[in-house]
C-alpha atoms as a PDB file:
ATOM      1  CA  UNK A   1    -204.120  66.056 -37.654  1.00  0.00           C
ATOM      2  CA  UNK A   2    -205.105  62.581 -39.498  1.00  0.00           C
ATOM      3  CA  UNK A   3    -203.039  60.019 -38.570  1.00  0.00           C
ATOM      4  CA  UNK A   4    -201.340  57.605 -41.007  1.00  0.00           C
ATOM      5  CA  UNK A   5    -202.454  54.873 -41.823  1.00  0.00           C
ATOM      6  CA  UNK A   6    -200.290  51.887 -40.690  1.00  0.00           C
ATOM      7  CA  UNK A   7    -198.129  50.126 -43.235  1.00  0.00           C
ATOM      8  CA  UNK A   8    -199.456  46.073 -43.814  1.00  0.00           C
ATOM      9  CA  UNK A   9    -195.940  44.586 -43.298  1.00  0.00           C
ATOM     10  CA  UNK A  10    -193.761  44.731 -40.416  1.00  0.00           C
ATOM     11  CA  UNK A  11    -189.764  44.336 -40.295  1.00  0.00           C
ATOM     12  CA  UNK A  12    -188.309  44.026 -36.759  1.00  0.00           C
ATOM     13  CA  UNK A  13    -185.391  44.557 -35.978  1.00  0.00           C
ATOM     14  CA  UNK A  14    -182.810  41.925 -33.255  1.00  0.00           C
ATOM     15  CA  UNK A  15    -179.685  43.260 -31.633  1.00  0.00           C
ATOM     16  CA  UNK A  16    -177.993  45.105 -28.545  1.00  0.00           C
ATOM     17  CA  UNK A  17    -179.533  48.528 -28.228  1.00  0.00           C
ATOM     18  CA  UNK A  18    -178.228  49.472 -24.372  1.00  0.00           C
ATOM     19  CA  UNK A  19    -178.884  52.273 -23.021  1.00  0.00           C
ATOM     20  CA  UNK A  20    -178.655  55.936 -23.636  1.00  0.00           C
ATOM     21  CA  UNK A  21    -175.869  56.883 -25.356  1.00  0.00           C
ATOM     22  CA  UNK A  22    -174.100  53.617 -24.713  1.00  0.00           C
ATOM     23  CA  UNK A  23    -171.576  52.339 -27.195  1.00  0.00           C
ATOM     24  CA  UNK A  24    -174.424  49.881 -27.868  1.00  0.00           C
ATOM     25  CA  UNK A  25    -177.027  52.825 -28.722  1.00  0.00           C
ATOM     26  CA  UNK A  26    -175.185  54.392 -30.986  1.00  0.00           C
ATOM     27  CA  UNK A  27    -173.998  51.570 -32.703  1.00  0.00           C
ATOM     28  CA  UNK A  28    -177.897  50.375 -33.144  1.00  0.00           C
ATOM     29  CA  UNK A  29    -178.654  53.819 -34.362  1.00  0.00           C
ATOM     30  CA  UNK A  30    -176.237  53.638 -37.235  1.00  0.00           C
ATOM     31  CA  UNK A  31    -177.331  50.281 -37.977  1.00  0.00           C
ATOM     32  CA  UNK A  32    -181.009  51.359 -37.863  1.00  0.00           C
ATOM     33  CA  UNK A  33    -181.185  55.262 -38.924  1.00  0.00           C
ATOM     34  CA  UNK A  34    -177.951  55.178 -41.664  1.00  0.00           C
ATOM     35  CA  UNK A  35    -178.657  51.384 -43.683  1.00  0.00           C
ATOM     36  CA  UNK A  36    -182.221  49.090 -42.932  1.00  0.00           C
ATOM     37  CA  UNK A  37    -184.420  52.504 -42.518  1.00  0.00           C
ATOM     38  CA  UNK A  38    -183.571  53.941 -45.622  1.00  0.00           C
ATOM     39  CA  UNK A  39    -183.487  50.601 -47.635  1.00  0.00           C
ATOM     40  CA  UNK A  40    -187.073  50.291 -46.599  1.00  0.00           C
ATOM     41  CA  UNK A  41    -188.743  54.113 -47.137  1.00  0.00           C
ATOM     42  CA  UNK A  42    -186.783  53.784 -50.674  1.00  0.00           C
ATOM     43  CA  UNK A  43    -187.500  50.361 -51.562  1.00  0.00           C
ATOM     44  CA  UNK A  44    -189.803  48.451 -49.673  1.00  0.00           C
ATOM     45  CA  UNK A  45    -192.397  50.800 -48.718  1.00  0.00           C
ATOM     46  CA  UNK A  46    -194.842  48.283 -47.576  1.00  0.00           C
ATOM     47  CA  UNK A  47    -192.821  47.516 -44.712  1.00  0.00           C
ATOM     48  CA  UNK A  48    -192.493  49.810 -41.455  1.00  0.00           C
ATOM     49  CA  UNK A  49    -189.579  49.549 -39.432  1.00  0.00           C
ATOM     50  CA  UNK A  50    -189.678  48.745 -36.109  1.00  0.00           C
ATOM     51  CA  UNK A  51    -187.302  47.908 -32.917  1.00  0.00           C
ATOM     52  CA  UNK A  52    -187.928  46.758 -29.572  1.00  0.00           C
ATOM     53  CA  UNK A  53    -187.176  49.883 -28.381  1.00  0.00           C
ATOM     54  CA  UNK A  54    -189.428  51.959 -30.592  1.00  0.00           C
ATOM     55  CA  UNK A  55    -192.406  50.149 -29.986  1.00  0.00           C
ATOM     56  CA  UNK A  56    -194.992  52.258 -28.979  1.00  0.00           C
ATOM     57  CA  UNK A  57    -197.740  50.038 -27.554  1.00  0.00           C
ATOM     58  CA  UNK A  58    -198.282  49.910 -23.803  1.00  0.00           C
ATOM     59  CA  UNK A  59    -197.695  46.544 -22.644  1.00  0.00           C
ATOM     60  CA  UNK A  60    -194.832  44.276 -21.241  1.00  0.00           C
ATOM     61  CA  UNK A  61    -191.548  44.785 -23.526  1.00  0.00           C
ATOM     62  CA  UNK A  62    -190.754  41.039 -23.391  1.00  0.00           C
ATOM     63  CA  UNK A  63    -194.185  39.958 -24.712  1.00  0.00           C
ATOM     64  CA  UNK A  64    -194.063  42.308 -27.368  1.00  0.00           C
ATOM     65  CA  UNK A  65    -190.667  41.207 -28.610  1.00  0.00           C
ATOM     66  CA  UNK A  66    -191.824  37.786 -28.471  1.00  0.00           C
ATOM     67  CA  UNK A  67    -195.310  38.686 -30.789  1.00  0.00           C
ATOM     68  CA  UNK A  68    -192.779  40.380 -32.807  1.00  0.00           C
ATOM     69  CA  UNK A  69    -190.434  37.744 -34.041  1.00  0.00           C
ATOM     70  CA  UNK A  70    -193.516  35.525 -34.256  1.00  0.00           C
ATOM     71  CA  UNK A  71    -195.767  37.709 -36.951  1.00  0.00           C
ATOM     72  CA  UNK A  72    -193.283  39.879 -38.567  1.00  0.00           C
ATOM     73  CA  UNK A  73    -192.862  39.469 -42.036  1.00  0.00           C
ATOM     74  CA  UNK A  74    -188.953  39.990 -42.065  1.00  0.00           C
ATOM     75  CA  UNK A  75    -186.378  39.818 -38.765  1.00  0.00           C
ATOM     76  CA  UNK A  76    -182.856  41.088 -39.891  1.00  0.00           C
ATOM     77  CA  UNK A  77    -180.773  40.236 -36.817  1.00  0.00           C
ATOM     78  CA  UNK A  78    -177.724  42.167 -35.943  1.00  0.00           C
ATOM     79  CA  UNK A  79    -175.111  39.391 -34.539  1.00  0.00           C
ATOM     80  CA  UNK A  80    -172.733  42.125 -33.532  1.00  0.00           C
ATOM     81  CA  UNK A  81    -171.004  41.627 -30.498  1.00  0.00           C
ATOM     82  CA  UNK A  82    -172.745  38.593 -30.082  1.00  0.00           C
ATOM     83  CA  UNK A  83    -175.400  39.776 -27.584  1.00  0.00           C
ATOM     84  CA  UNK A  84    -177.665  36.869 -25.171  1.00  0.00           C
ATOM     85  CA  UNK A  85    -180.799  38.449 -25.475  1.00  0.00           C
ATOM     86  CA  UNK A  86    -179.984  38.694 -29.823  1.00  0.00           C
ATOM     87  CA  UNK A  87    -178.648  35.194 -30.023  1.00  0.00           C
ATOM     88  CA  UNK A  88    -182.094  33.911 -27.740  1.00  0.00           C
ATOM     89  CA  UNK A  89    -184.384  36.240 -30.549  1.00  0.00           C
ATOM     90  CA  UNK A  90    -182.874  34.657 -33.695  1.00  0.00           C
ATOM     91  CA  UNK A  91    -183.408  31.474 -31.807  1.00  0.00           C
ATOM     92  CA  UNK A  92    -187.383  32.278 -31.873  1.00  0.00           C
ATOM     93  CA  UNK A  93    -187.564  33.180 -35.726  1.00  0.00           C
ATOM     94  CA  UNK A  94    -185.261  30.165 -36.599  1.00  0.00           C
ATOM     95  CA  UNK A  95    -187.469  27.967 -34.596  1.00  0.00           C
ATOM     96  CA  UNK A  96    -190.699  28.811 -36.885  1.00  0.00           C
ATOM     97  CA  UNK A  97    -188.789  29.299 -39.967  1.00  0.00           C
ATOM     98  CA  UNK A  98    -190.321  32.810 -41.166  1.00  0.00           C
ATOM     99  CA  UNK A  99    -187.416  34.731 -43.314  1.00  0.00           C
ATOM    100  CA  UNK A 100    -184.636  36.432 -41.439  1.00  0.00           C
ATOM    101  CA  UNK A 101    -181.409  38.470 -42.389  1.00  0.00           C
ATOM    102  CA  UNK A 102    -178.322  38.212 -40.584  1.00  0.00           C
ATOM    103  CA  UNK A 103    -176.351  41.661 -40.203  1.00  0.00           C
ATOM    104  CA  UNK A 104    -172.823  42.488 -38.551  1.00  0.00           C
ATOM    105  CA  UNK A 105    -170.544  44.716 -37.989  1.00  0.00           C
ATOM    106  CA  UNK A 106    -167.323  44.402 -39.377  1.00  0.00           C
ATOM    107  CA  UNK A 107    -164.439  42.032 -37.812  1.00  0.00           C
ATOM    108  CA  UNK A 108    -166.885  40.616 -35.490  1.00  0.00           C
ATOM    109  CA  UNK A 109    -166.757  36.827 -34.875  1.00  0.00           C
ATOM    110  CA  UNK A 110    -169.762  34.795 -36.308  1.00  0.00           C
ATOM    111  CA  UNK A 111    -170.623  31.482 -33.593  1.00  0.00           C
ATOM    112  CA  UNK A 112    -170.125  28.087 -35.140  1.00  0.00           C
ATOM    113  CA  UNK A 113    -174.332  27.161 -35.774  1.00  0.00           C
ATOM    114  CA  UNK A 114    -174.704  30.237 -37.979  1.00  0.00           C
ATOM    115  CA  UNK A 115    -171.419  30.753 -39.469  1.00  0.00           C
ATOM    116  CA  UNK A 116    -172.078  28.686 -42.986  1.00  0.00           C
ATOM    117  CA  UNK A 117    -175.015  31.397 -43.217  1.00  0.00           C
ATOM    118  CA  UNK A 118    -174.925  34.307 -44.988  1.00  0.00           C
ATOM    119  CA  UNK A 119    -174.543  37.717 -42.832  1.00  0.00           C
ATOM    120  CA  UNK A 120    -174.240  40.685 -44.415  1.00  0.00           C
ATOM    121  CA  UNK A 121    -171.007  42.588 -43.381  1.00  0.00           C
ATOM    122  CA  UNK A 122    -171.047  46.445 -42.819  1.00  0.00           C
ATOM    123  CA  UNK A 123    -168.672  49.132 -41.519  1.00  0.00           C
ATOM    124  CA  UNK A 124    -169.224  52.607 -40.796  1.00  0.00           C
ATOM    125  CA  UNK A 125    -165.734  54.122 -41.400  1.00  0.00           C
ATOM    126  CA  UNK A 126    -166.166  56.070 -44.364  1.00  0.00           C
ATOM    127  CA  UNK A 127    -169.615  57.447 -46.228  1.00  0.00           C
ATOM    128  CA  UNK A 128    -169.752  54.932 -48.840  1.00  0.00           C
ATOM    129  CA  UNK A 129    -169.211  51.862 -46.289  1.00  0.00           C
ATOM    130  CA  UNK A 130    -173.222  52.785 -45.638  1.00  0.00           C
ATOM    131  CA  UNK A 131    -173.726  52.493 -49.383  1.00  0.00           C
ATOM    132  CA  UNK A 132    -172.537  49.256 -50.098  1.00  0.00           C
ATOM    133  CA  UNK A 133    -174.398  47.870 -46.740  1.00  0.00           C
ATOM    134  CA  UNK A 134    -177.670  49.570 -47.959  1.00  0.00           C
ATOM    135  CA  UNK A 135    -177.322  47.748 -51.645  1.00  0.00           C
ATOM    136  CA  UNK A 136    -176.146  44.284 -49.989  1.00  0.00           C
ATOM    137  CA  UNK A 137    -179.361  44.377 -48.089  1.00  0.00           C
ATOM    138  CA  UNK A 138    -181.615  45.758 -50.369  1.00  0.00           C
ATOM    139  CA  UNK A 139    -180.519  42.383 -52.580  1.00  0.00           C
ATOM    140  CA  UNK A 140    -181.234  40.019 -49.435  1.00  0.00           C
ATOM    141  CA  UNK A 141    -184.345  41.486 -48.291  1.00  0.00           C
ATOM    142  CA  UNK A 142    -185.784  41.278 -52.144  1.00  0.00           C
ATOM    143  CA  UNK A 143    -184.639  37.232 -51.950  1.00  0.00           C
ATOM    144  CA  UNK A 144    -186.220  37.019 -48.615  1.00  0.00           C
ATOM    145  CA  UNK A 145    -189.469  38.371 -49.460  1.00  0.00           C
ATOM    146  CA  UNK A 146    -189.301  36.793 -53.141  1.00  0.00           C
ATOM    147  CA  UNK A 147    -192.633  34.675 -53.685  1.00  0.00           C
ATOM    148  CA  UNK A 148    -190.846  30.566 -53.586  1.00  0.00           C
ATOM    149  CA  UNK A 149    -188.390  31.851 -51.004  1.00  0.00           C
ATOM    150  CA  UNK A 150    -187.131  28.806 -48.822  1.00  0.00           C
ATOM    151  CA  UNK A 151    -186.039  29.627 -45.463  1.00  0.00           C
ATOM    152  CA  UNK A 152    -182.659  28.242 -44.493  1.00  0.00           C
ATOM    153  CA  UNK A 153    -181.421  27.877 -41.029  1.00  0.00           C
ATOM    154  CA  UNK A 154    -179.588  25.881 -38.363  1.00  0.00           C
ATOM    155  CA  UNK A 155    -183.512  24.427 -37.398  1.00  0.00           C
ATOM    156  CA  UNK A 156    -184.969  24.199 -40.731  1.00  0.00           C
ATOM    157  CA  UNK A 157    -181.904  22.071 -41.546  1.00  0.00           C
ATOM    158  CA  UNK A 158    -181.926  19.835 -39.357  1.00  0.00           C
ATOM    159  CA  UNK A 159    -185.604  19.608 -39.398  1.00  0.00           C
ATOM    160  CA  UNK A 160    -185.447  18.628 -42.677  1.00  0.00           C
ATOM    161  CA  UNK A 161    -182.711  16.112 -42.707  1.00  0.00           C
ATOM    162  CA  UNK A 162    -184.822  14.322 -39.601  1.00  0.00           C
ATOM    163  CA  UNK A 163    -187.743  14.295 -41.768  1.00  0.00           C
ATOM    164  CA  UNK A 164    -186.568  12.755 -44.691  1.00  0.00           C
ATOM    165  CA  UNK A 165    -185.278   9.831 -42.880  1.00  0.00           C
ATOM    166  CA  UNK A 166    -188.287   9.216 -41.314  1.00  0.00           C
ATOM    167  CA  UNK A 167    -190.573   9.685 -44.164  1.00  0.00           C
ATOM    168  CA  UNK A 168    -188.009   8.397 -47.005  1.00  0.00           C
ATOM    169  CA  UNK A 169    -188.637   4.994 -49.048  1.00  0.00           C
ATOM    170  CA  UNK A 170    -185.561   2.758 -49.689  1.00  0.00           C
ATOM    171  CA  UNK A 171    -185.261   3.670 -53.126  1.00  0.00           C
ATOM    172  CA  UNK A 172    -185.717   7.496 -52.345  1.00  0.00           C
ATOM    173  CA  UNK A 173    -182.783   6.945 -49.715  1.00  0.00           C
ATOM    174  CA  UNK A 174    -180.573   5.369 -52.835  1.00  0.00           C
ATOM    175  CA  UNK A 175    -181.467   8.329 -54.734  1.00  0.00           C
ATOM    176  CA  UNK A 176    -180.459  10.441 -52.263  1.00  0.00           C
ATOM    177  CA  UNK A 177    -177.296   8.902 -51.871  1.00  0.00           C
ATOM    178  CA  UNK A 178    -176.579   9.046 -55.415  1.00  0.00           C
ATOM    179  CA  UNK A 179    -177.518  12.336 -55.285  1.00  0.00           C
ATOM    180  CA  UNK A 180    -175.295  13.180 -52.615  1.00  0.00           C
ATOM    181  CA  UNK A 181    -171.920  11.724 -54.129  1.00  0.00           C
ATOM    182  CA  UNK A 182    -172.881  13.128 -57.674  1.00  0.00           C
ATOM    183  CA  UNK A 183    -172.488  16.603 -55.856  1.00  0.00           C
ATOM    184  CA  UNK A 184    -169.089  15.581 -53.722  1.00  0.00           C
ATOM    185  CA  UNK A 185    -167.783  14.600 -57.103  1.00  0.00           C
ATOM    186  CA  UNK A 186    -168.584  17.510 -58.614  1.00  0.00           C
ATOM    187  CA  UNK A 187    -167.172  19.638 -55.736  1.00  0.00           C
ATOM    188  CA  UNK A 188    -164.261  17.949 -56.497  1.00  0.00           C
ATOM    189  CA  UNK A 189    -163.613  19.078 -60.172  1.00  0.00           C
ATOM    190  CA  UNK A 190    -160.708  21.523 -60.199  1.00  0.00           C
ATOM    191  CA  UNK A 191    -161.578  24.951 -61.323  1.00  0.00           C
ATOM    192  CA  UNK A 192    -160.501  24.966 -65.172  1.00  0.00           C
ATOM    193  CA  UNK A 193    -162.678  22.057 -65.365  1.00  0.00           C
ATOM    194  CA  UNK A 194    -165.869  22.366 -67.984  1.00  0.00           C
ATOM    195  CA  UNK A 195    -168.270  24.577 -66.133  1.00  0.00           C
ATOM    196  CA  UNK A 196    -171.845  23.479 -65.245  1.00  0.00           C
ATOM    197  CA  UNK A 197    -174.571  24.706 -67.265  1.00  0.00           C
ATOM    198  CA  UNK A 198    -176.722  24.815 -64.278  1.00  0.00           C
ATOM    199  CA  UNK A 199    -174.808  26.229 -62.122  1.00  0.00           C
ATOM    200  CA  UNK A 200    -173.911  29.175 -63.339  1.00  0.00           C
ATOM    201  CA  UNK A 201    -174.114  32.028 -61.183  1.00  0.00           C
ATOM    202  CA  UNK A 202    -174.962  34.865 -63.857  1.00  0.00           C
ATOM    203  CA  UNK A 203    -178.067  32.901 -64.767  1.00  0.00           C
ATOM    204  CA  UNK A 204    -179.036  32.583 -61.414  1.00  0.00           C
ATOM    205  CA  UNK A 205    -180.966  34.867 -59.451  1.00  0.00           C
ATOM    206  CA  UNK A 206    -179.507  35.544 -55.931  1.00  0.00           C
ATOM    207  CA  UNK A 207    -181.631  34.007 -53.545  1.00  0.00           C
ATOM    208  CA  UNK A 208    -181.148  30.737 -55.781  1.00  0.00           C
ATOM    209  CA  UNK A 209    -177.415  31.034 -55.628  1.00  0.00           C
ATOM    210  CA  UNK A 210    -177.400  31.343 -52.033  1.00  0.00           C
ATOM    211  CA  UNK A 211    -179.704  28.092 -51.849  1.00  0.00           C
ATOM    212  CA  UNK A 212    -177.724  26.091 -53.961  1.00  0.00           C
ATOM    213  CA  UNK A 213    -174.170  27.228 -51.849  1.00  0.00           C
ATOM    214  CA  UNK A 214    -176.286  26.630 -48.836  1.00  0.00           C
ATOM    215  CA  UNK A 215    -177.233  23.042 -49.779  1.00  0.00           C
ATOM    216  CA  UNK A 216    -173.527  22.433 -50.550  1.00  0.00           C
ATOM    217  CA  UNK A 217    -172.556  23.619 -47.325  1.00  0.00           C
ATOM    218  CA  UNK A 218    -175.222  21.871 -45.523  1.00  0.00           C
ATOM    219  CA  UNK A 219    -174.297  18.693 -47.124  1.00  0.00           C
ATOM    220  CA  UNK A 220    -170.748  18.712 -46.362  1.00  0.00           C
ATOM    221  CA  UNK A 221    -169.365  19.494 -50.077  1.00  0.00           C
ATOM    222  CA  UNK A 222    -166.743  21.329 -50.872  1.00  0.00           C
ATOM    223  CA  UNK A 223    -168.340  23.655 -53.918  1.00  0.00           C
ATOM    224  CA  UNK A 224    -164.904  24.026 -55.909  1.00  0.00           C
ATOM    225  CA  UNK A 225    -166.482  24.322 -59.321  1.00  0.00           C
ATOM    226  CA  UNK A 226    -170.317  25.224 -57.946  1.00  0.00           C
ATOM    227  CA  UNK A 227    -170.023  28.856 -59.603  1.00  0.00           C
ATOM    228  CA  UNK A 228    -168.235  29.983 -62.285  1.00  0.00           C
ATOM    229  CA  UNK A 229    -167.992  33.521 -63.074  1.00  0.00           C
ATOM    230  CA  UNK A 230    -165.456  35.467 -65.182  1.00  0.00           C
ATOM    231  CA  UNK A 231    -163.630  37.457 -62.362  1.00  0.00           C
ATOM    232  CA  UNK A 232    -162.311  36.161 -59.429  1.00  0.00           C
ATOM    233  CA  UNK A 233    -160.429  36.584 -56.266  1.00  0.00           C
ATOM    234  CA  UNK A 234    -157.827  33.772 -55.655  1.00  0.00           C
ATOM    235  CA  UNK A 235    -157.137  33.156 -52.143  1.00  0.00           C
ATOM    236  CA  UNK A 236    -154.400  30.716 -50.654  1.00  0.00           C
ATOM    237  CA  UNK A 237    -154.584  29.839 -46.774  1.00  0.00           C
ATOM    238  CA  UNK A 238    -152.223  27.509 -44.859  1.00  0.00           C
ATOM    239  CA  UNK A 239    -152.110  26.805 -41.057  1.00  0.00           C
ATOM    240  CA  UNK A 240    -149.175  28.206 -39.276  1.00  0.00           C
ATOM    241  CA  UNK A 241    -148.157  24.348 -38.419  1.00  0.00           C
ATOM    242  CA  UNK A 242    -146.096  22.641 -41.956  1.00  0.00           C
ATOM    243  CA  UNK A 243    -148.135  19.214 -40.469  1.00  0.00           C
ATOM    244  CA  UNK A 244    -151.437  20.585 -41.228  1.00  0.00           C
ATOM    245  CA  UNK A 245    -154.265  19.622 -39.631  1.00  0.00           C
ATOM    246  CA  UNK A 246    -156.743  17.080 -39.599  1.00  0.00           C
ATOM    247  CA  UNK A 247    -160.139  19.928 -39.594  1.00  0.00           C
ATOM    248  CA  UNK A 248    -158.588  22.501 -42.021  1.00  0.00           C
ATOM    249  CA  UNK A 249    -160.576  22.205 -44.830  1.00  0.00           C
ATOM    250  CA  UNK A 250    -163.744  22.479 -42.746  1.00  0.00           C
ATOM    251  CA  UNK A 251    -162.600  25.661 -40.303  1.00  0.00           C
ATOM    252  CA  UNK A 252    -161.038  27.123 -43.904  1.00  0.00           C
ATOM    253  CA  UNK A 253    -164.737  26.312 -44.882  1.00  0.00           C
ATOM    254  CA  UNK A 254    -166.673  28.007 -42.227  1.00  0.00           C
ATOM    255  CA  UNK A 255    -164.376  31.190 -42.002  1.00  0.00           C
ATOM    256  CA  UNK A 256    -164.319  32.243 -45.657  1.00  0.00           C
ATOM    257  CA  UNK A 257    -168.421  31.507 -45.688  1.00  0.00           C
ATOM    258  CA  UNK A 258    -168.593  34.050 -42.691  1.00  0.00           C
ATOM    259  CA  UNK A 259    -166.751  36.759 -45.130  1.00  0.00           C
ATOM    260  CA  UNK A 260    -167.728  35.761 -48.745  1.00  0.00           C
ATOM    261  CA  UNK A 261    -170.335  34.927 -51.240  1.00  0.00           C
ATOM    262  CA  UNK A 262    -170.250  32.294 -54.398  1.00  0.00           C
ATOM    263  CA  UNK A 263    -167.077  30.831 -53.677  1.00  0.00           C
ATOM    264  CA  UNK A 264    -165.002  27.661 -54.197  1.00  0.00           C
ATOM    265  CA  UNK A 265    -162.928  25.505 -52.460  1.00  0.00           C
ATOM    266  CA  UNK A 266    -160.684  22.842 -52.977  1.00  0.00           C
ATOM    267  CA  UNK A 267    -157.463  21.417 -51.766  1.00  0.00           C
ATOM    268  CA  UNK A 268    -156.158  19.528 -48.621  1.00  0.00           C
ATOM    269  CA  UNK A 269    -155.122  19.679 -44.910  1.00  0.00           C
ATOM    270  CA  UNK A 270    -151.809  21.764 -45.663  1.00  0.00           C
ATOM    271  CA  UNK A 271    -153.174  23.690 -48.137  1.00  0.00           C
ATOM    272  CA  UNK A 272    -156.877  25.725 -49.230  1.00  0.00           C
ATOM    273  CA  UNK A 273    -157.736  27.163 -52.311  1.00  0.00           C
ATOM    274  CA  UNK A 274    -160.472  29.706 -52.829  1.00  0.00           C
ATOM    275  CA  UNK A 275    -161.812  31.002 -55.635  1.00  0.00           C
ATOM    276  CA  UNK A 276    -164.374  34.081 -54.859  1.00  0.00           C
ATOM    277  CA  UNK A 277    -166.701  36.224 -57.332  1.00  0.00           C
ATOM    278  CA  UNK A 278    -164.793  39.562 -57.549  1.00  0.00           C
ATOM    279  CA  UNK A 279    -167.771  41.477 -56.820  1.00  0.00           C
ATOM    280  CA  UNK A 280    -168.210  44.501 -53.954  1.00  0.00           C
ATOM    281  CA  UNK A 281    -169.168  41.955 -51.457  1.00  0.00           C
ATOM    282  CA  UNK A 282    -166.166  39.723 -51.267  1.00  0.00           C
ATOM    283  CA  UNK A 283    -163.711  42.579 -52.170  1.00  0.00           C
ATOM    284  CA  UNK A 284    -165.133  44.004 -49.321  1.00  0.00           C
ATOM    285  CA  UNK A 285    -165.104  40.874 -46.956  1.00  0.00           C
ATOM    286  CA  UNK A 286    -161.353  40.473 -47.803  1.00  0.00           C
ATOM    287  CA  UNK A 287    -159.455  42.456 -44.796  1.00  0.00           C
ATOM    288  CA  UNK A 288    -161.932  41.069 -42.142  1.00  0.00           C
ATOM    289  CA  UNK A 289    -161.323  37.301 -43.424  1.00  0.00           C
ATOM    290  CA  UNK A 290    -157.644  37.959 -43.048  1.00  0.00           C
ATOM    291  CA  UNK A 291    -158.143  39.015 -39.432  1.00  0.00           C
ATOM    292  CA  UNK A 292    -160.000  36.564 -38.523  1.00  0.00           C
ATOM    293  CA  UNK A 293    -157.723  34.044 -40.069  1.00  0.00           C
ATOM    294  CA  UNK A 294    -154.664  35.477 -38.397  1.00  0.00           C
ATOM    295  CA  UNK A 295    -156.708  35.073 -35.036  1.00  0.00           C
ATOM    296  CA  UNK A 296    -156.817  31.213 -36.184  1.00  0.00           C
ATOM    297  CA  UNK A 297    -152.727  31.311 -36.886  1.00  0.00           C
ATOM    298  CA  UNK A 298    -153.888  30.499 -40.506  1.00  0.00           C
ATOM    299  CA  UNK A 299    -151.763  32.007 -43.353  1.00  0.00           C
ATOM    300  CA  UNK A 300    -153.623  33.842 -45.935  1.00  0.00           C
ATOM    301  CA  UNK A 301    -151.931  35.039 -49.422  1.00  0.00           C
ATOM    302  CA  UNK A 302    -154.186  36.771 -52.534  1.00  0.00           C
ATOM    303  CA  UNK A 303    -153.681  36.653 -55.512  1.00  0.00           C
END
């Protein structure tokens, strides 16, 4: 029999596997068999799909992992229930900044360093759960692999930021000040303020939205009138305490960027307005973002 040739590009996959028919297993075998492999034999077909697990070379499993992570072309990395040895993988890939995609299960917590970064939510309940995940990655992997793709990441971050204020003139550091409160002012527009030409999500292409809501993040602004698009999801969260408190905006911040896509956000420590695209993604992040919230005795009302 001739063998086949072996495909150029390699995707690896990051998670808990466990073993044999562990609640683990299974749950890596949906992930693997019913959404990333046939994303990649339908649309990628460059690519061959490969966990630590599957790997077929003779050899020490650890070292293999570790080549792995280092040369693949794409990681996606399934955060679900937050496993060591995952959380110690992603660290690898973030550390050399190659592109990886962060995947979950649904309702499951998101740590603090990654939580401004986008993970694509999936469930498993009913058949066309598995079609939504499938098209939300088949989006992020064609951003990820896009030629210009910037990799963006706790470590490249930071890295960056580091960098520039080593490297950085005086004047540079003025502009980048002035830079910097030209975007908090804009973040604090209110949404039926005139929209920004340049900003607008429709004539954006989605690996450049999630760059530019990444940035905004990253820089501590509060995107309120970053996107405009026709429909929208209105969501009002309170804490549980009438006081308010002093970290609101920014835990109101990181929980609805763990659920939702090109959003905005304005208001104060009482109060949080957001203002999501009403597109499959968020409509679907809704019911896991009001979990979670309730978990953080916040109050959370759509409208």
């Amino acid at each position: 029999m001739t063998k086949l040739p072996k495909k150029p590009k390699l995707c690896f996959i990051v998670g808990p596997i466990g073993a044999d028919d562990s609640d683990d297993r299974i749950h890596a075998d949906w992930l693997l068999e019913g959404i990333i492999a046939p994303v990649f034999e339908e649309h990628f077909e460059e690519f061959r799909v490969e966990r630590a697990d599957k790997i077929s070379d003779p050899g020490r499993i650890d070292a293999q992992v570790i080549t792995a992570l280092l040369n693949a072309d794409l990681v996606i990395a399934d955060l679900t229930t937050l496993n060591p040895n995952a959380f110690y993988e992603i660290g690898i890939r973030h550390t050399i900044q190659k592109p990886i995609i962060h995947m979950r299960l649904e309702n499951q917590p998101i740590p603090f360093d990654v939580a401004s970064f986008r993970t694509i939510s999936f469930s498993r309940k009913r058949p066309r759960d598995l079609e939504v995940a499938r098209e939300l990655l088949r989006s992020a992997v064609s951003a990820a692999i896009a030629d210009g793709h910037m990799v963006d990441n706790p470590v490249t971050f930071s890295r960056g930021k580091v960098e520039f204020e080593k490297t950085a003139t005086p004047p540079e550091k003025i502009i980048q000040d002035q830079l910097s409160a030209i975007v908090r002012r804009l973040g604090a527009i209110e949404a039926g303020a005139p929209q920004i030409p340049w900003l607008r999500s429709d004539d954006l292409s989605y690996g450049d939205r999630l760059h530019v809501r990444n940035h905004l993040v990253h820089n501590d602004v509060k995107p309120t009138n970053a996107f405009r698009d026709v429909g929208k999801i209105r969501i009002e969260i309170r804490p549980d305490s009438p006081q308010g408190i002093p970290s609101f905006q920014d835990d109101v911040e990181r929980l609805v960027a763990s659920h939702l896509t090109d959003f905005s956000l304005s208001g104060d420590s009482v109060t949080a307005i957001v203002l999501a695209a009403d597109n499959a993604f968020n409509r679907k992040g809704i019911e896991p973002l009001q979990k979670d919230a309730i978990e953080q005795e916040l109050q959370v009302r759509i409208r």
